[in-house]
Protein backbone atom coordinates (compact mmCIF):
# COMPACT_ATOMS: atom_id res chain seq x y z
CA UNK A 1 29.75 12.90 7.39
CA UNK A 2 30.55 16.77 6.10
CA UNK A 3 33.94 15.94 5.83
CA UNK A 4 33.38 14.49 1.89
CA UNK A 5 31.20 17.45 1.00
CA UNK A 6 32.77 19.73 -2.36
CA UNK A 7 35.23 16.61 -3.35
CA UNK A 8 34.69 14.52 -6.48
CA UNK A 9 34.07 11.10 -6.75
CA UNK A 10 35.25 8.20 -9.59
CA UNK A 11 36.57 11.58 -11.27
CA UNK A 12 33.26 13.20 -11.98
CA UNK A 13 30.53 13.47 -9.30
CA UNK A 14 30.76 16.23 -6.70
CA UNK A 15 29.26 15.78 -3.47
CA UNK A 16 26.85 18.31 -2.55
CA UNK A 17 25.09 17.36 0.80
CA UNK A 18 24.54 14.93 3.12
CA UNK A 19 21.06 13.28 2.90
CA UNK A 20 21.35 10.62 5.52
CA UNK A 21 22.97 7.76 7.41
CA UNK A 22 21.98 4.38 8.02
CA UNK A 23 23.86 1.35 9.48
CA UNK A 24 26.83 1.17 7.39
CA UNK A 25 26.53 3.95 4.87
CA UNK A 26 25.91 7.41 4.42
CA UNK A 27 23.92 8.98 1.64
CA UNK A 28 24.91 12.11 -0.61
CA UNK A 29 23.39 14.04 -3.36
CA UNK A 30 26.26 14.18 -6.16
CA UNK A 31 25.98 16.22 -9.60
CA UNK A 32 28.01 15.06 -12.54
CA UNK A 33 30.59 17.64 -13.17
CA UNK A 34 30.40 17.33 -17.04
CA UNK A 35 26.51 17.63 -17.80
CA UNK A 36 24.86 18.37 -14.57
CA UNK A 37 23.38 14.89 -13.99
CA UNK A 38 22.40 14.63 -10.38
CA UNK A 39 22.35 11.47 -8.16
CA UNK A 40 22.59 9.87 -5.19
CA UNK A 41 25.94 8.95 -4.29
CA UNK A 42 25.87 5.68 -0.84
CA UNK A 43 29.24 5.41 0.56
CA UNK A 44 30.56 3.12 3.32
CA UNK A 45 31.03 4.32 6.38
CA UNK A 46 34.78 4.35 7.69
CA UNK A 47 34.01 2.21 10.36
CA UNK A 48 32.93 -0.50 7.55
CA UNK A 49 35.53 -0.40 5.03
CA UNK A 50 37.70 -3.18 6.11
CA UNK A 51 35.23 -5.69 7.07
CA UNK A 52 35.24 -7.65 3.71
CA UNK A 53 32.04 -9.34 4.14
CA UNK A 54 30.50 -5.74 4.89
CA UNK A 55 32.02 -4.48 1.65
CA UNK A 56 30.88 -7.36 -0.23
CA UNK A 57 27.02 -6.95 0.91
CA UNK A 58 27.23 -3.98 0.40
CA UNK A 59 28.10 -3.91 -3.38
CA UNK A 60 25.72 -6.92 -3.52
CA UNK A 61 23.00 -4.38 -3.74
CA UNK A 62 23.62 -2.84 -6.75
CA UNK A 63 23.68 -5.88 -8.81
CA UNK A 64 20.41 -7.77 -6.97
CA UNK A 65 18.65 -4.33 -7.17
CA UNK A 66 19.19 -4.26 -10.70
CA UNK A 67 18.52 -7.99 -11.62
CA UNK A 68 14.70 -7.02 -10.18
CA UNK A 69 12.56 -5.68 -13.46
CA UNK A 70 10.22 -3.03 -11.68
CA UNK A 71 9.97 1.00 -11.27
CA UNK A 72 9.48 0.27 -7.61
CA UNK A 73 13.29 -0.71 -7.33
CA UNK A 74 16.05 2.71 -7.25
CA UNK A 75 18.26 1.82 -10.41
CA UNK A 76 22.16 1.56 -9.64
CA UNK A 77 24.34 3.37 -12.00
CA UNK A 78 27.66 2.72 -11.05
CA UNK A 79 29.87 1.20 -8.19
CA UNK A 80 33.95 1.99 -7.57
CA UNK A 81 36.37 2.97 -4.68
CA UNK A 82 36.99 6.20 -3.47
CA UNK A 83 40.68 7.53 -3.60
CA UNK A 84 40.81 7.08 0.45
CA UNK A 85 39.50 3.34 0.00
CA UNK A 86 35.74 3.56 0.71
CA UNK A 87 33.30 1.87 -1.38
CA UNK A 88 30.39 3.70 -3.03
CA UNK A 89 27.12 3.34 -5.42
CA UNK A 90 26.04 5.41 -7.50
CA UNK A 91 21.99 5.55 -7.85
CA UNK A 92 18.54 7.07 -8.69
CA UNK A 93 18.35 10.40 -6.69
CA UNK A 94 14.57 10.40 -5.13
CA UNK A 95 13.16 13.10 -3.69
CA UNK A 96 10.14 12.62 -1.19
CA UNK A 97 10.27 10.73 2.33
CA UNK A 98 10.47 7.26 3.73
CA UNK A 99 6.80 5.52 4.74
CA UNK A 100 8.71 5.98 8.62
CA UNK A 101 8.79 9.80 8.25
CA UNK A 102 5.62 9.92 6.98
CA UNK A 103 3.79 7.22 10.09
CA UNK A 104 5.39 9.71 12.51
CA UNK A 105 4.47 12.72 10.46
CA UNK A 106 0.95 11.19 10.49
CA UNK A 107 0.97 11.18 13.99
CA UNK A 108 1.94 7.22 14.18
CA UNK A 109 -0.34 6.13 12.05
CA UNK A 110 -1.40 5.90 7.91
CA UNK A 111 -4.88 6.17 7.08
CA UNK A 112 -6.57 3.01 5.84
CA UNK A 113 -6.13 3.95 2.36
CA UNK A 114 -3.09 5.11 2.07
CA UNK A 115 -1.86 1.97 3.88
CA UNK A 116 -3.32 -0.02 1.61
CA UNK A 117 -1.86 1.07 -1.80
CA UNK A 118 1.54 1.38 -0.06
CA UNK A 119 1.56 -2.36 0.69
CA UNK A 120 0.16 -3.24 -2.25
CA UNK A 121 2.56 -1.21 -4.03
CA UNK A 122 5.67 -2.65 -2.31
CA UNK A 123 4.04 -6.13 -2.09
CA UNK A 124 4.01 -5.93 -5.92
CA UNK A 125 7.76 -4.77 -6.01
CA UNK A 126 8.68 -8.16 -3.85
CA UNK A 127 6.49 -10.17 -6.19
CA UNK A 128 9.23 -9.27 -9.74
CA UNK A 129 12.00 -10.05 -7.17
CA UNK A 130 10.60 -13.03 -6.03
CA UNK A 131 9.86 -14.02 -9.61
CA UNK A 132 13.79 -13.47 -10.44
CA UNK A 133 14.48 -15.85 -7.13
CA UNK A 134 15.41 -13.00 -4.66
CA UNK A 135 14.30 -12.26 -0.91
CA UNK A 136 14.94 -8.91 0.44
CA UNK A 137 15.16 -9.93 3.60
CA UNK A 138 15.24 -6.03 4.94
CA UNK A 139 11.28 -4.78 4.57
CA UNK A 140 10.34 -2.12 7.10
CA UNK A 141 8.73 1.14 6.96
CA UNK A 142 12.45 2.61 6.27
CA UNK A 143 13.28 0.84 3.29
CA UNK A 144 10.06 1.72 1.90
CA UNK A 145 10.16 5.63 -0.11
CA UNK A 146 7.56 7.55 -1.20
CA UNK A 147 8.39 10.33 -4.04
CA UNK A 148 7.33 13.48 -4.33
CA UNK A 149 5.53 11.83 -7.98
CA UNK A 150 3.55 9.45 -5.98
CA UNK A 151 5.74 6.71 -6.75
CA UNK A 152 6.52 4.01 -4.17
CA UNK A 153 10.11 2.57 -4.48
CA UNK A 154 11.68 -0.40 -2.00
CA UNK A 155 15.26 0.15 -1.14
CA UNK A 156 18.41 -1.19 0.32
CA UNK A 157 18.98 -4.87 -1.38
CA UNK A 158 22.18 -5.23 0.09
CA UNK A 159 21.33 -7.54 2.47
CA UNK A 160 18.99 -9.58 -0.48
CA UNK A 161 19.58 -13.22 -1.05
CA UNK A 162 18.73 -16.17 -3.34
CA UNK A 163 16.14 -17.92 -2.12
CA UNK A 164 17.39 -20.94 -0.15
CA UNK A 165 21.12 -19.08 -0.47
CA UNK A 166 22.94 -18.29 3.16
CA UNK A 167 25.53 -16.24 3.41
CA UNK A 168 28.55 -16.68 6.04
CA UNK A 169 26.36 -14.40 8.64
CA UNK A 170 22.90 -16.42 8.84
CA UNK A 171 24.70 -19.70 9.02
CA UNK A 172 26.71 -18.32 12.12
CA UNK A 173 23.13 -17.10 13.83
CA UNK A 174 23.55 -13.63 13.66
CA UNK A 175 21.16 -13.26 10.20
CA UNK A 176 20.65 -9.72 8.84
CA UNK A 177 17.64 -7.75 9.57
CA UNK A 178 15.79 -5.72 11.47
CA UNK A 179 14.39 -7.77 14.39
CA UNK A 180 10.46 -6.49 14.38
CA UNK A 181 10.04 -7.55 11.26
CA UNK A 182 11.79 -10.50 11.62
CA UNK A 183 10.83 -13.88 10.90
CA UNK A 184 11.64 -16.05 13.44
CA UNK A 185 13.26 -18.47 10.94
CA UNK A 186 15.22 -15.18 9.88
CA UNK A 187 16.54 -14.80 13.38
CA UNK A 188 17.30 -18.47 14.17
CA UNK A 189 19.54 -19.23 11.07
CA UNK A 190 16.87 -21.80 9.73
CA UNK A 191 17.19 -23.19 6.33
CA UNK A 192 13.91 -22.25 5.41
CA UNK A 193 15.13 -18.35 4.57
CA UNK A 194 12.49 -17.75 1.24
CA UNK A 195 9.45 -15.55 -0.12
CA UNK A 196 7.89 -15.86 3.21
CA UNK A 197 10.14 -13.84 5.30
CA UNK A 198 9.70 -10.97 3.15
CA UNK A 199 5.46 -11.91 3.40
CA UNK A 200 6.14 -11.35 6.99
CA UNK A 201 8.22 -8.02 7.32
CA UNK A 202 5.53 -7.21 5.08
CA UNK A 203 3.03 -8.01 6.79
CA UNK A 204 4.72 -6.42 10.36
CA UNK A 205 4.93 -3.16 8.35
CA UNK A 206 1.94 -3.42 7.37
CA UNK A 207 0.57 -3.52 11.03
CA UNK A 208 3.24 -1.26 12.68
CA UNK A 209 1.39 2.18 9.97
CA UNK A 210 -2.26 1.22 10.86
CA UNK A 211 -1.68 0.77 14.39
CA UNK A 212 1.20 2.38 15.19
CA UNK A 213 2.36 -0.68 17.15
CA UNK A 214 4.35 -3.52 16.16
CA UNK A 215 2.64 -6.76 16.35
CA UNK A 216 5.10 -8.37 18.87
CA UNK A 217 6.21 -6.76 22.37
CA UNK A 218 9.62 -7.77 23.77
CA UNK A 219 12.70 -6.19 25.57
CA UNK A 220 15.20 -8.16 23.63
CA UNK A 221 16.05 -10.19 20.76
CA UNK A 222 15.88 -13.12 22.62
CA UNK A 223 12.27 -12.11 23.99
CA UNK A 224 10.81 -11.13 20.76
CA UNK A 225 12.41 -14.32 19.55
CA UNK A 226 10.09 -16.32 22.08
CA UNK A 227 7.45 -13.73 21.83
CA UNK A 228 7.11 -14.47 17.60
CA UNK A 229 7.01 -18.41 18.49
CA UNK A 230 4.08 -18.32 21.05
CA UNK A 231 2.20 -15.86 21.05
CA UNK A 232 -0.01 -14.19 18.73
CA UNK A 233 -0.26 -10.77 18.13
CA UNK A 234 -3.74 -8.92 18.98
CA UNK A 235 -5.66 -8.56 15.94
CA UNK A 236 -5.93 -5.57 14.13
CA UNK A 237 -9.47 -4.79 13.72
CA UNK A 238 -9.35 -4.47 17.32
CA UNK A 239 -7.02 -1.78 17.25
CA UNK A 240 -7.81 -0.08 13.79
CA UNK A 241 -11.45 -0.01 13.37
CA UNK A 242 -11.42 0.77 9.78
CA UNK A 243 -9.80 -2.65 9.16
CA UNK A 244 -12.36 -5.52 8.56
CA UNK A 245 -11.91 -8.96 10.01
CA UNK A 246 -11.55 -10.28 6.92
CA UNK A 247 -8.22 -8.01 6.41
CA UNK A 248 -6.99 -8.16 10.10
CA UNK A 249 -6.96 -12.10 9.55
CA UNK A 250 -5.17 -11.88 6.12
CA UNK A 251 -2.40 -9.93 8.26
CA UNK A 252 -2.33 -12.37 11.05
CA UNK A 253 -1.65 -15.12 9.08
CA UNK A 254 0.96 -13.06 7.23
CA UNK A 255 2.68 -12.94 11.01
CA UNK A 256 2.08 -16.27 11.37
CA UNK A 257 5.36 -18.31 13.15
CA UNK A 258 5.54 -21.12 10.75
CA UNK A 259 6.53 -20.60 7.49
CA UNK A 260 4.07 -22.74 5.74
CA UNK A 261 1.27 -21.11 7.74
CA UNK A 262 1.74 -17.96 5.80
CA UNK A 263 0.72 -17.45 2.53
CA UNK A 264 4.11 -18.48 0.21
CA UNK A 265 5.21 -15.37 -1.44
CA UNK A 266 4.05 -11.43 -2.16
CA UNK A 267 1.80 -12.25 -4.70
CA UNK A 268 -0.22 -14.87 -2.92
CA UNK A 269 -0.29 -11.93 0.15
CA UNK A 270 -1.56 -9.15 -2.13
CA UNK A 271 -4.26 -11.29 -3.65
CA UNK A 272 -5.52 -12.21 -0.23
CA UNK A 273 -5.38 -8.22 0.77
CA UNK A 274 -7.45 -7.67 -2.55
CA UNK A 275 -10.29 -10.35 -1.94
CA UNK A 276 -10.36 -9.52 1.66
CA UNK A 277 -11.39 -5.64 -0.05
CA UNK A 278 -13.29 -6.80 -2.64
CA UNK A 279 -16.38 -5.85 -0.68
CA UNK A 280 -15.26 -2.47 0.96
CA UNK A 281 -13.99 -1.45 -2.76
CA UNK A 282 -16.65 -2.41 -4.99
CA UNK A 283 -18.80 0.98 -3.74
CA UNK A 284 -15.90 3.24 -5.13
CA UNK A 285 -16.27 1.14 -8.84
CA UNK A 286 -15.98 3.65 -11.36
CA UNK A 287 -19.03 5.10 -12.55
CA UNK A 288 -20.74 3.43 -15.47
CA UNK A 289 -22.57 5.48 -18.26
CA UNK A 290 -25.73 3.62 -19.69
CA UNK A 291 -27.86 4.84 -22.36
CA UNK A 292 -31.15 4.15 -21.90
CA UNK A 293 -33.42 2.45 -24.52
CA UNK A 294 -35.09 5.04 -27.28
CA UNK A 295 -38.50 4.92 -28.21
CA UNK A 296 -38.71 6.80 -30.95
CA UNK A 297 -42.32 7.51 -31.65
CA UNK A 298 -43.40 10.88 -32.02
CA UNK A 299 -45.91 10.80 -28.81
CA UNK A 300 -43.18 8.88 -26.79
CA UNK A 301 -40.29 11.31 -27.42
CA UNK A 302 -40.50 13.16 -24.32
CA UNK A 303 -39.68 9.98 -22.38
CA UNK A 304 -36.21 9.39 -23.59
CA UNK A 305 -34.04 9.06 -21.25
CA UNK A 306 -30.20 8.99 -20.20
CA UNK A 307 -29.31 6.95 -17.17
CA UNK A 308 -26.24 6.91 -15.11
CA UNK A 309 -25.63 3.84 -12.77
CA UNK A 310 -23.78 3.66 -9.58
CA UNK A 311 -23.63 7.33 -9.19
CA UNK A 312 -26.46 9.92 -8.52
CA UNK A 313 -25.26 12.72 -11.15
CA UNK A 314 -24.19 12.12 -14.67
CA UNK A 315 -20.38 12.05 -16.32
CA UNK A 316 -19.43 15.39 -16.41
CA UNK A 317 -19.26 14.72 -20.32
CA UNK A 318 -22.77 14.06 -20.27
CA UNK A 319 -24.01 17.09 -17.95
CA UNK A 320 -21.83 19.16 -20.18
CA UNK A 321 -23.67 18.09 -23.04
CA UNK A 322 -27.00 18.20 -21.93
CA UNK A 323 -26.41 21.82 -20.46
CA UNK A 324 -28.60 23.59 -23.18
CA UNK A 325 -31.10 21.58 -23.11
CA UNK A 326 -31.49 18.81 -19.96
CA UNK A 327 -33.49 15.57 -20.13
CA UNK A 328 -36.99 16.15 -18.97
CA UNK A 329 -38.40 14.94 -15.40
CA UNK A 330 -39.27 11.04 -15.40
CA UNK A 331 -42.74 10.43 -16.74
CA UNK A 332 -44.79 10.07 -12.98
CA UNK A 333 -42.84 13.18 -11.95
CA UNK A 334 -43.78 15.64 -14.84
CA UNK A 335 -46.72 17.67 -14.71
CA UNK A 336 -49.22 17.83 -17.54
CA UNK A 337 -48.48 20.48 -20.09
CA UNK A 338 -51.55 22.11 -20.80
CA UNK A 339 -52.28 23.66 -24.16
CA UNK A 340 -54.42 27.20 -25.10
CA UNK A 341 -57.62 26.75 -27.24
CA UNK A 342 -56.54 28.68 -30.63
CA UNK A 343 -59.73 30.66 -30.35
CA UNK A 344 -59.68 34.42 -30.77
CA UNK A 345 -59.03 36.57 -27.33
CA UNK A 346 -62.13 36.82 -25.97
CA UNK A 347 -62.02 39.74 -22.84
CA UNK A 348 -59.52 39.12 -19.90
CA UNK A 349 -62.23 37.00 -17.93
CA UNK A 350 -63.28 33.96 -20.67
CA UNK A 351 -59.65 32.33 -21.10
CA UNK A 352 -60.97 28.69 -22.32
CA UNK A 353 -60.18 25.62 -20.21
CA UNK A 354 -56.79 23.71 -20.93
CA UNK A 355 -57.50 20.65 -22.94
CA UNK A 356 -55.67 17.47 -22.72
CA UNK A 357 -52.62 17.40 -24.43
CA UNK A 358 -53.41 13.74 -25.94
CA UNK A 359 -56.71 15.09 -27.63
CA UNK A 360 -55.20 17.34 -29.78
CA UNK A 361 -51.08 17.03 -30.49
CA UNK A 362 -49.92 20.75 -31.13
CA UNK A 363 -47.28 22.11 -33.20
CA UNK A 364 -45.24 23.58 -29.73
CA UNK A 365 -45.26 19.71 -28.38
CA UNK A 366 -43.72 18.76 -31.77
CA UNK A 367 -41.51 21.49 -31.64
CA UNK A 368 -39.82 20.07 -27.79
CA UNK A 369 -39.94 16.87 -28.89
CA UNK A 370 -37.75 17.19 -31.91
CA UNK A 371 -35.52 19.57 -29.62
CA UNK A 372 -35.35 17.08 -27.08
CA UNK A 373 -34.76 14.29 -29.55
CA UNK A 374 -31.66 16.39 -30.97
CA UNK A 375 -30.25 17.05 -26.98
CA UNK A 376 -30.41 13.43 -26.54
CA UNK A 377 -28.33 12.86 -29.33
CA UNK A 378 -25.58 14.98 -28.68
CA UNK A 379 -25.41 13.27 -25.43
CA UNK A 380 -25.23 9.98 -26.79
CA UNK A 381 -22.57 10.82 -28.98
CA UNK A 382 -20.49 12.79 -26.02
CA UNK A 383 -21.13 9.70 -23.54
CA UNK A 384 -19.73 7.21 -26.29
CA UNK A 385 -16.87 9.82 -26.74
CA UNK A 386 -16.05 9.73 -23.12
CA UNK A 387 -16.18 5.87 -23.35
């Protein structure tokens, strides 16, 4: 794998290190020799090069990855032939970690959350290729990256397909995949290879980073084959308690072993995921700045008020602006303000009674008012600024 490292590639990209292997490749950071343009450079492993078929799936990504109009797809620049024969792509470099690295790193499992926007992220990624008549046919907790930018990219579309297309290695039985997150039609060489096999790997990643499990048990392909087709895999709520029923059943019928049992394509799944949340998500709305109605007559000034629904503190905007001079107390909350007789000092001991501040209006309750009148305003005109 070091052996390539310091040579140039296609005349112009230097290796620089070795970023990983997988099956039947290796990947490389490269820089363009002429401006510095890094990338990341997939070659074929030796053992691959001269199995046609191999070489031919293998360049299959670049072109299927591209056909697929998203940001959550790694672009592929370039394709060729190395001067010792092997075949290579040139792509996006990412920097971050696979959703894998980060289960394990999570100690097996993602929080709810996180989970969540991940599959929805990558669900929404299979829903443009789906919509330009691909299946990946390859979803798993590998293929799935997460960059450094909070992005979330699906890779490795070499083993993609047109819907309803087979190619020479699923009509012989021995289909492409990884088997946990295998549909059993997948595994069988069935006809039916579409959308739903990818709602299913989706769905079995899904449950393998809540639970840290994977939703079937068996020793062998053969086993999990049989395991897929009868039983059922627990549900998830039981395992993850953070997961509703309504969400553990969206998943299980995701899994489901009949194709037209599950729902028909990404976009179908996501919805489902988003109405089974509607109720869990709805509390974290975003908060909602109401003015309240003005009264603007000079003895009802001092009940103007701002209001701010769904939270219990005001848009920062709005605090900000009312900083100098806050909104007063609500009505039944605020003590009387009692006013001084304007009679001449008598000695310390004959300070007159308060009156009530309704009998006679004073210049100082005036004076509030109006300030109180001009607070509210600049907090009007900072909460419609915010809007």
């Amino acid at each position: 794998m070091n052996g390539r490292l310091g040579s140039v590639v296609g005349g112009k990209w230097r290796i620089e290190k070795a970023l990983g292997r997988g099956g039947m490749a290796v990947v490389y950071s490269a820089v363009n020799v002429n401006n510095g343009f890094r990338v990341a450079l997939k070659i074929l492993s030796d053992s691959s090069t001269t199995d046609e078929e191999t070489k031919r799936r293998f360049l299959r990504e670049g072109y299927y990855a591209n056909k697929v109009d998203h940001e959550g797809v790694a672009n592929v620049i370039d394709d060729g032939v190395t001067d010792d024969g092997a075949v290579y792509l040139i792509m996006e470099l990412l920097e971050g970690t696979s959703l894998e690295e980060r289960r394990v790193a999570d100690s097996g499992k993602i929080p709810l959350d996180d989970a969540l926007d991940i599959i929805l992220s990558v669900a929404d990624v299979l829903a443009a290729a789906h919509d330009a008549g691909l299946v990946h046919r390859d979803v798993k907790p590998e293929n799935v990256f997460l960059t450094k930018a909070g992005r979330v990219k699906l890779l490795d579309f070499g083993i993609a397909g047109k819907r309803q297309d087979h190619d020479e290695a699923t009509l012989t039985g021995t289909g492409y995949g990884t088997p946990m997150y295998m549909a059993p039609e997948q595994m069988s060489a069935d006809e039916r290879i579409d959308a739903r096999v990818d709602v299913f790997a989706l769905a079995a990643t899904m449950y393998r980073i809540l639970s840290g499990e994977y939703p079937f048990r068996a020793g062998s392909l053969t086993d999990y084959l049989i395991a897929v087709l009868r039983t059922k895999p627990t549900h998830l709520d039981t395992l993850v308690p953070e997961v509703s029923p309504a969400l553990a059943e969206v998943v299980a019928r995701g899994l489901a072993s009949e194709p037209d049992e599950r729902y028909q394509d990404a976009r179908a799944f996501a919805a489902a995921i988003n109405k089974a949340l509607t109720p869990e998500r709805a509390s974290g709305a975003e908060e909602t700045v109401v003015l309240g109605t003005l009264k603007m007559h000079a003895d009802d000034l001092v009940k103007t008020e701002l209001f701010v629904s769904d939270r219990s503190s005001a848009h920062p905007a709005v605090r900000t602006a009312g900083a100098s001079a806050p909104p007063p107390p609500p009505p039944e909350s605020r003590p009387s303000m009692p006013s001084v007789d304007p009679q001449p000092m008598g000695p310390p001991s004959s300070v007159a009674a308060p009156e009530s501040p309704a009998s006679s209006p004073s210049r100082t309750i005036l004076a509030i008012g109006i300030g109180l009148l001009v607070a509210l305003a600049i907090a009007a005109i900072a909460v419609f600024a915010v809007r």
